[in-house]
C-alpha atoms as a PDB file:
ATOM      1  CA  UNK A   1    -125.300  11.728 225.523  1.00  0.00           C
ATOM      2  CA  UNK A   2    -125.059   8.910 223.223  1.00  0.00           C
ATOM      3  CA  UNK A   3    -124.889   6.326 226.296  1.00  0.00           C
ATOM      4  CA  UNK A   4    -127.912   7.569 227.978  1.00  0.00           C
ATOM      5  CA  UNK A   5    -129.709   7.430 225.059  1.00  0.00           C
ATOM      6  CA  UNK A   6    -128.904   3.460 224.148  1.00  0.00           C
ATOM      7  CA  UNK A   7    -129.751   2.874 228.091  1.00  0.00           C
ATOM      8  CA  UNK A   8    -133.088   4.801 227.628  1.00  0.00           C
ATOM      9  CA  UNK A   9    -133.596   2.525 223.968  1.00  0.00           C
ATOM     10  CA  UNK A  10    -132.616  -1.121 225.612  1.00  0.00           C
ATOM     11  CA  UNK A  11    -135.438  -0.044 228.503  1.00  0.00           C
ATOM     12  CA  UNK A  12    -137.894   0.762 226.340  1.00  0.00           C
ATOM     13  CA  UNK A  13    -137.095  -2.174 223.875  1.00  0.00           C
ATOM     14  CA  UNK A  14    -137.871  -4.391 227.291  1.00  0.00           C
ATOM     15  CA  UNK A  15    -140.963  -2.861 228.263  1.00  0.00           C
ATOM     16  CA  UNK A  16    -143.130  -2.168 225.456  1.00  0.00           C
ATOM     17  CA  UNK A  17    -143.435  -6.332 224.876  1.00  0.00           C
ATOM     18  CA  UNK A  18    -143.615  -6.877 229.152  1.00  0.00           C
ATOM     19  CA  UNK A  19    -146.529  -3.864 228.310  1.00  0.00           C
ATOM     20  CA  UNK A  20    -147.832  -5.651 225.766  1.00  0.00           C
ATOM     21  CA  UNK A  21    -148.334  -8.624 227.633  1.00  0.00           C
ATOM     22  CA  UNK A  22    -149.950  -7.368 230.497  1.00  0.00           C
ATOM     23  CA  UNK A  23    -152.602  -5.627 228.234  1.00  0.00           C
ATOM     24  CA  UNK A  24    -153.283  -9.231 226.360  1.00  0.00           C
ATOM     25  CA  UNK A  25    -153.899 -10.883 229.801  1.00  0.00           C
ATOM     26  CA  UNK A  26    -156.016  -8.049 231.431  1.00  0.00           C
ATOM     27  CA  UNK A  27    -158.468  -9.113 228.169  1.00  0.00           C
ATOM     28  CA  UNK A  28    -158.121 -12.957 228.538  1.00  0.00           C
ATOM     29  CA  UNK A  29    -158.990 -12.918 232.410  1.00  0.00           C
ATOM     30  CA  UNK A  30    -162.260 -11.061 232.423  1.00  0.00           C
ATOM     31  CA  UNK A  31    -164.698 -10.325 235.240  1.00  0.00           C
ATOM     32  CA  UNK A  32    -164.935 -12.667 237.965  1.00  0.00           C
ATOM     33  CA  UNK A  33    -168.187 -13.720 239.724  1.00  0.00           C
ATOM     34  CA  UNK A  34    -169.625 -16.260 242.367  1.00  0.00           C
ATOM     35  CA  UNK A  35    -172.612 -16.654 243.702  1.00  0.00           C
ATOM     36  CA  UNK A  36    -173.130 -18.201 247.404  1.00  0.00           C
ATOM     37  CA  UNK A  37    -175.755 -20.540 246.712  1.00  0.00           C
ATOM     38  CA  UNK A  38    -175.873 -21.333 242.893  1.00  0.00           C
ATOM     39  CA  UNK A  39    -174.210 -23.104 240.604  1.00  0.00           C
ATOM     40  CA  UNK A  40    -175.411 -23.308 237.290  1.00  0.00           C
ATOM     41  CA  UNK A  41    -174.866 -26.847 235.262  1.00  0.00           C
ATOM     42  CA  UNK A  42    -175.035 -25.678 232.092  1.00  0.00           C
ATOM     43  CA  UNK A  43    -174.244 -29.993 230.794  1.00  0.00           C
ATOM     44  CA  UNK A  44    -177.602 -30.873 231.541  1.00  0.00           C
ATOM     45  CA  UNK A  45    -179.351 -27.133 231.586  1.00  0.00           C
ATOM     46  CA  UNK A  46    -179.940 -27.324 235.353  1.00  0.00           C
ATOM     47  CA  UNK A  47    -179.449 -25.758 238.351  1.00  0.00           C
ATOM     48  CA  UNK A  48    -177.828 -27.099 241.664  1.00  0.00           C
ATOM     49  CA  UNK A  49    -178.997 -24.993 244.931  1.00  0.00           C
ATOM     50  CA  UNK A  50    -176.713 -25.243 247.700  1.00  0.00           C
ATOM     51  CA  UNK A  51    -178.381 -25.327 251.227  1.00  0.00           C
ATOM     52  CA  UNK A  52    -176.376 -24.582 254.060  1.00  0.00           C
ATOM     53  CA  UNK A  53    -177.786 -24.918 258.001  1.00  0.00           C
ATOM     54  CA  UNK A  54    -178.594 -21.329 258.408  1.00  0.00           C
ATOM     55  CA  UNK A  55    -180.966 -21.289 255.671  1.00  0.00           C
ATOM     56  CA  UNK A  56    -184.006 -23.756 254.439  1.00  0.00           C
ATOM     57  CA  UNK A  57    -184.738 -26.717 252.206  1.00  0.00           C
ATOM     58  CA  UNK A  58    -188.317 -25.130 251.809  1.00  0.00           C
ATOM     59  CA  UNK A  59    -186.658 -21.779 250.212  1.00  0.00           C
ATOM     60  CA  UNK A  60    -184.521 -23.546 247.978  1.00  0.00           C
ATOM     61  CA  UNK A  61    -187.629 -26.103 246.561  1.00  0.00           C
ATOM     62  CA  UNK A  62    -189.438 -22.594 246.301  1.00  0.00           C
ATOM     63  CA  UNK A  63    -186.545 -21.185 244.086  1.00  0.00           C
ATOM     64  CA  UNK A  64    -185.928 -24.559 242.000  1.00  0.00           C
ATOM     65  CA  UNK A  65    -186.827 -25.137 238.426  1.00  0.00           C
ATOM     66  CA  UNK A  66    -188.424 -28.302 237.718  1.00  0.00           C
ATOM     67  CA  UNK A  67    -185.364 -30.628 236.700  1.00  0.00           C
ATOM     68  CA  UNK A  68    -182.664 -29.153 239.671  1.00  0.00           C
ATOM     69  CA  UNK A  69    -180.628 -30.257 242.385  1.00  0.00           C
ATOM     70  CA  UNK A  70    -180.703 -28.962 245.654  1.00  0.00           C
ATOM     71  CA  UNK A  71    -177.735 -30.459 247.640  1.00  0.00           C
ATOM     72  CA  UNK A  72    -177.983 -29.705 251.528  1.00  0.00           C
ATOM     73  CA  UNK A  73    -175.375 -29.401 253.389  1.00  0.00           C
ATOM     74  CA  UNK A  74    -174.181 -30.831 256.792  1.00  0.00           C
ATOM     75  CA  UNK A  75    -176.751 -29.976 259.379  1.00  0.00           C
ATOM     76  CA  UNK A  76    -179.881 -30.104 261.272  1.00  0.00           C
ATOM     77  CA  UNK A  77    -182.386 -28.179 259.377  1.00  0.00           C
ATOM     78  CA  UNK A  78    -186.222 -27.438 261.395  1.00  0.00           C
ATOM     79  CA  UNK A  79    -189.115 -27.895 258.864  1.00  0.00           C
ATOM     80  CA  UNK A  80    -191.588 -29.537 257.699  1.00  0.00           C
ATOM     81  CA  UNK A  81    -190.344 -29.622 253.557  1.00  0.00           C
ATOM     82  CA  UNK A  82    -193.079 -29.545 250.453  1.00  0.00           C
ATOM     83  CA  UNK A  83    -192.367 -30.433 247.423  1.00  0.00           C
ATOM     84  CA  UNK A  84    -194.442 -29.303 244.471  1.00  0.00           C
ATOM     85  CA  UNK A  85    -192.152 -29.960 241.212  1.00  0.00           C
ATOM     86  CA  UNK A  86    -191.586 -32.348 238.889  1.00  0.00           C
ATOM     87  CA  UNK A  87    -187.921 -33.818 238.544  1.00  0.00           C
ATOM     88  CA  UNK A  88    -186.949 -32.435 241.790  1.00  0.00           C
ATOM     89  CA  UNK A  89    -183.649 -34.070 243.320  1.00  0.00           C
ATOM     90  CA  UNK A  90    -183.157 -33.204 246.891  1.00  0.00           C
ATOM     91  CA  UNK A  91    -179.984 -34.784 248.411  1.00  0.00           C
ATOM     92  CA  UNK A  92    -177.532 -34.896 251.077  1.00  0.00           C
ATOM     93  CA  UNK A  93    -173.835 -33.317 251.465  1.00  0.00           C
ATOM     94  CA  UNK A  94    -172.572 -34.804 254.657  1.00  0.00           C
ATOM     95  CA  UNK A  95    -174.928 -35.672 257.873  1.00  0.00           C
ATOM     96  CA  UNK A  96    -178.247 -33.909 257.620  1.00  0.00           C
ATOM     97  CA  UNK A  97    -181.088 -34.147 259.652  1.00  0.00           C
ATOM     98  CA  UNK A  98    -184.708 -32.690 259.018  1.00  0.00           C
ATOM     99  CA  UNK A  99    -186.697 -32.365 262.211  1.00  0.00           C
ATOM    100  CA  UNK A 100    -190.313 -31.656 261.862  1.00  0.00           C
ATOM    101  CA  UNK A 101    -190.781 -28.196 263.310  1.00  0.00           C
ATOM    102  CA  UNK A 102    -194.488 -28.848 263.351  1.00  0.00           C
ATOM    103  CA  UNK A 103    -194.564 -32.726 264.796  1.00  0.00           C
ATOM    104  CA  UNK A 104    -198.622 -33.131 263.517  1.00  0.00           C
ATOM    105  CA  UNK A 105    -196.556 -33.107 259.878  1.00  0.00           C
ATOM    106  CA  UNK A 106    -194.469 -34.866 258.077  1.00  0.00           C
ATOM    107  CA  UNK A 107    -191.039 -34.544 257.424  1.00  0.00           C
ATOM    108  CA  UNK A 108    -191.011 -34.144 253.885  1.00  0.00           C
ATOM    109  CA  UNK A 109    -194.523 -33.831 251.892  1.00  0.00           C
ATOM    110  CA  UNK A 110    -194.556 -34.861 248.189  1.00  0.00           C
ATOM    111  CA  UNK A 111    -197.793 -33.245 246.531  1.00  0.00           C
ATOM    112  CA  UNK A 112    -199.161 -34.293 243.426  1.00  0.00           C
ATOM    113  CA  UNK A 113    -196.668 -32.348 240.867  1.00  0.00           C
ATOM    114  CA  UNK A 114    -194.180 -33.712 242.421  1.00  0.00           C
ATOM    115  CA  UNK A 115    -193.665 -37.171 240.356  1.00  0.00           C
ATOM    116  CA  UNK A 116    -190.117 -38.363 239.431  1.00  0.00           C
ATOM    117  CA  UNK A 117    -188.454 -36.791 242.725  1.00  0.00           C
ATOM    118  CA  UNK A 118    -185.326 -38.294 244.249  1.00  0.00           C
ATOM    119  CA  UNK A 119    -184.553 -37.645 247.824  1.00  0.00           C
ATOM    120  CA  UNK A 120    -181.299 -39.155 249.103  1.00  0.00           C
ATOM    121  CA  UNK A 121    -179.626 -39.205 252.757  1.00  0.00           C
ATOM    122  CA  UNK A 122    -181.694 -37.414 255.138  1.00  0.00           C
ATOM    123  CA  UNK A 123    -181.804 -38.593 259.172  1.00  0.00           C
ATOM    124  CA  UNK A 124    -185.868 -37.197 259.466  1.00  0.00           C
ATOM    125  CA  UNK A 125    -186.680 -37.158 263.220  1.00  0.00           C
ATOM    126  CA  UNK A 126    -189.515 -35.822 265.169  1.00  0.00           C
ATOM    127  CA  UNK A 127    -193.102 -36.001 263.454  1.00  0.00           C
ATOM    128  CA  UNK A 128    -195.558 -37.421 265.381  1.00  0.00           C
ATOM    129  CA  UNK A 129    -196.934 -38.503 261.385  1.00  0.00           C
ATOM    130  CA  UNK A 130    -195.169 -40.459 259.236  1.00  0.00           C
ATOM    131  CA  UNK A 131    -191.612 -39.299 257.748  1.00  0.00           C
ATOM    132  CA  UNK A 132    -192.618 -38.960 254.281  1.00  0.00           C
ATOM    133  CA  UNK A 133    -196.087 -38.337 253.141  1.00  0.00           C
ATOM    134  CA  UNK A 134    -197.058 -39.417 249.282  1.00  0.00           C
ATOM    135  CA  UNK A 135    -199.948 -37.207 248.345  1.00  0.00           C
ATOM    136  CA  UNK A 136    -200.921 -38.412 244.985  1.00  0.00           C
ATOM    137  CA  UNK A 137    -197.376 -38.585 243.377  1.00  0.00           C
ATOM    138  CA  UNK A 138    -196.195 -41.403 241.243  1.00  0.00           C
ATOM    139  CA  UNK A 139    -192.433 -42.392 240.438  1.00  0.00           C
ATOM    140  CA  UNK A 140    -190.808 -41.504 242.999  1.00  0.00           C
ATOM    141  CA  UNK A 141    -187.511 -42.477 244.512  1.00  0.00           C
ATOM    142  CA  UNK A 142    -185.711 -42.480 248.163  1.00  0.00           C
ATOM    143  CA  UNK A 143    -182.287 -43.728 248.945  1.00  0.00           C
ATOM    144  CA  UNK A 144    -180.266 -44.060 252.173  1.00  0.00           C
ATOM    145  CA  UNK A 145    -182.650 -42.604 254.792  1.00  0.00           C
ATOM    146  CA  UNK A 146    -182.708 -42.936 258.326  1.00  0.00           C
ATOM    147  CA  UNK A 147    -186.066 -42.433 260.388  1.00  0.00           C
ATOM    148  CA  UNK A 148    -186.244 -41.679 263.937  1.00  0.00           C
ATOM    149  CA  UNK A 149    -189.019 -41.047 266.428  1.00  0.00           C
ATOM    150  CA  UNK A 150    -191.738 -41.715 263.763  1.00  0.00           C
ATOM    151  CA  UNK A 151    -195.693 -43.384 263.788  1.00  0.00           C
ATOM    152  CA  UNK A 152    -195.536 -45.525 261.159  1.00  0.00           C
END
């Protein structure tokens, strides 16, 4: 009887720490989450929207917060885009192309709230307008485009 018993103690002696262990972790990991479009950037208290090609640019410039990132992703995307906020950067992951699903528009339409916007990357094809239309916006920036099958 004695044996069993100093078997039953040196098992229990090993897992009541291994135990203890395993209840220390399960509070240290906490619930996991992820979202499939958003990623908050809590650094600079935006928000970057991701864009993928079965979705639209115009949804995610709806959704943003004046001061966000939307980042589109590899792609040809068809729309005609508005943008109506301040401090908007709209930008490219990979090879994107925005082809005016209305050709009598433009591409991309900056209205009047929409000073200080970047837009970076974008192939636009395909309005019979211009590309990008300025409508009474100021500051304003545009890098690394390429425009196709535009009146100028």
């Amino acid at each position: 009887m004695m044996i069993k018993l100093a078997r039953n103690h040196k098992i229990i002696t090993y897992m009541l720490p291994l135990i203890g262990l395993l209840f220390a972790f399960s509070f240290c990991m906490g619930p996991v989450a992820a979202a499939d479009n958003v990623t908050n950037n809590s650094s600079t208290n935006s928000t970057n929207w991701y864009v993928y090609s079965n979705q639209t640019i115009q949804d995610a410039v709806n959704n943003a917060a004046p001061g966000d990132t939307i980042i589109v992703n590899e792609g040809t995307y068809n729309e005609n885009v508005i943008l109506d906020k301040t401090d908007l950067t709209v930008k490219t992951n990979g090879n994107v192309t925005v082809q005016a699903a209305n050709p009598s528009q433009p591409c991309f339409t900056l209205n009047s709230n929409a000073t200080n916007a970047v837009i970076e990357g974008f192939t636009i094809i395909g309005s019979n307008n211009a590309g990008i239309y300025l409508n009474n916006t100021s500051n304003c920036l545009f890098k690394l485009f390429n425009f196709r099958k535009h009146n100028i």
